[in-house]
Protein backbone atom coordinates (compact mmCIF):
# COMPACT_ATOMS: atom_id res chain seq x y z
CA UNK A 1 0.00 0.00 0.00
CA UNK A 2 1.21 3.30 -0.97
CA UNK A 3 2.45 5.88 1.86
CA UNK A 4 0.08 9.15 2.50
CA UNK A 5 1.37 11.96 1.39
CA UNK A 6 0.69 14.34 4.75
CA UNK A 7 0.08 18.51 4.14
CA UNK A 8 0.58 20.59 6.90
CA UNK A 9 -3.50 21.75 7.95
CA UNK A 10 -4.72 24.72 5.64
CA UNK A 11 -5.07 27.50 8.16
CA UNK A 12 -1.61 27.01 9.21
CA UNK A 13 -0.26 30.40 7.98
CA UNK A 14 -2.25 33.80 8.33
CA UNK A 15 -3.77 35.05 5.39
CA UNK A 16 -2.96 38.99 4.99
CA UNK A 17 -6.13 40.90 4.52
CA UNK A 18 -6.23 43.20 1.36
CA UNK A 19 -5.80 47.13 1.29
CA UNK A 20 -9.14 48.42 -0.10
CA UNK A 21 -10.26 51.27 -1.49
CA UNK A 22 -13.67 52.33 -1.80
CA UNK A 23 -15.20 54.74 -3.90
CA UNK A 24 -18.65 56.00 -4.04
CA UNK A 25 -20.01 58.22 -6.65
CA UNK A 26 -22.11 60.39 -4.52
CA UNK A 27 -24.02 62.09 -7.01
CA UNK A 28 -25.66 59.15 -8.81
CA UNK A 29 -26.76 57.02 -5.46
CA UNK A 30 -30.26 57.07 -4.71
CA UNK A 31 -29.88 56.37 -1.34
CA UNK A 32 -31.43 52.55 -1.33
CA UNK A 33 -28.96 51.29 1.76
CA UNK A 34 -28.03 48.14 0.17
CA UNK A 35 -24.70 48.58 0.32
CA UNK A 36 -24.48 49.68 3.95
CA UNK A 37 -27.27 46.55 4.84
CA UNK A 38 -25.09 43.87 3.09
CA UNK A 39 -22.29 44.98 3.85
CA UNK A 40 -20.23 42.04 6.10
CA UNK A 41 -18.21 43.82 7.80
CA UNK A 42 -19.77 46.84 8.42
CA UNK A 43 -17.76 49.64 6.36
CA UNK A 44 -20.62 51.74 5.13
CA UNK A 45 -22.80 54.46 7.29
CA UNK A 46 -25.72 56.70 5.97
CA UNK A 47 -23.95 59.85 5.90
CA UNK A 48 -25.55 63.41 7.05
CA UNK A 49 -24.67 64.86 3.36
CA UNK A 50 -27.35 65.20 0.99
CA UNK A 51 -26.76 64.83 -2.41
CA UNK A 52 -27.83 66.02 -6.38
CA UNK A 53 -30.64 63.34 -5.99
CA UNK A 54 -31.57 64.79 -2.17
CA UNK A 55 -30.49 61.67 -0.16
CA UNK A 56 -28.15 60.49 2.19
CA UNK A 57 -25.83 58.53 0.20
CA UNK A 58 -23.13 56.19 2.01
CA UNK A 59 -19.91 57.14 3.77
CA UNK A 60 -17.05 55.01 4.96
CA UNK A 61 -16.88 54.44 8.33
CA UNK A 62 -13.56 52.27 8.32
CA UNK A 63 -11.98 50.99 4.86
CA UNK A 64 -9.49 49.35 6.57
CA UNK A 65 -12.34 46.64 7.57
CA UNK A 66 -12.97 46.14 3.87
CA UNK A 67 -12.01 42.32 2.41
CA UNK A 68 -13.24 43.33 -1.16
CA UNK A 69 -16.08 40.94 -1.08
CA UNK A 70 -17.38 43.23 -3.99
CA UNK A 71 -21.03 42.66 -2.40
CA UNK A 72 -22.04 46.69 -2.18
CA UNK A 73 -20.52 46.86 -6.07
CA UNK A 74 -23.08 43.88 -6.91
CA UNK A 75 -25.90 44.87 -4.90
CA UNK A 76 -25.89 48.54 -6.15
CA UNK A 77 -28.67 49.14 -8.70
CA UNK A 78 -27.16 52.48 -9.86
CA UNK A 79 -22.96 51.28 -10.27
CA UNK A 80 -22.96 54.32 -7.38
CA UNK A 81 -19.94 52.24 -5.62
CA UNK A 82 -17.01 49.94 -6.51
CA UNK A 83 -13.79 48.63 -4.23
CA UNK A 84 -10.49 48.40 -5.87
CA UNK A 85 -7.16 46.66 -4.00
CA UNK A 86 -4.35 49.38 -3.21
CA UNK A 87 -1.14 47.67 -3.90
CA UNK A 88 1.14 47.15 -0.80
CA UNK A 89 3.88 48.98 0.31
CA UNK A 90 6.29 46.38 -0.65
CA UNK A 91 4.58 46.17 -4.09
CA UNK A 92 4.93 49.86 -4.88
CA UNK A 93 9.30 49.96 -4.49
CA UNK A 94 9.48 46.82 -6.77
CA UNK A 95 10.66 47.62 -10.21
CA UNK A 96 9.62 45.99 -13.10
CA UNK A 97 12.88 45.38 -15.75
């Protein structure tokens, strides 16, 4: 009978969380509160601004909570937010020949 082949267990090393940035276009939000509602870990607030449409569109309350789960991108019916990674530091001083 063959040996088994053992792997160390999967959560073994710590996963570094991504640097996300989140950008809302304030102007074209309706002010629906999806994105703050679904939002897993709780980046989004109603802010006290009103804007061209006369609501209360989101604000961030801490991006450095963001995993870029992209759910407030797909649950946005008017494409008023979207999450992009920031590279890391280390990333930024590496040149490409």
């Amino acid at each position: 009978m063959p040996e088994r082949i053992r792997h160390a267990p999967l959560g073994n090393k710590k996963v570094k969380q991504p640097n996300a940035e989140v950008h809302i276009i304030t102007d074209q939000c309706k002010g629906c509160g999806f994105c703050i509602k679904f939002c897993p870990k709780k980046v989004l607030e109603e802010s006290q601004e009103i804007n061209a449409r006369g609501v209360h569109p989101p604000k961030i309350l801490d991006e450095s909570k963001c995993i870029i789960c992209s759910f407030c991108t797909a649950v946005c019916p008017d494409f008023a937010i979207f999450v992009v990674e920031k590279p890391c530091k280390e990333e930024r001083h590496i040149k490409h020949d």
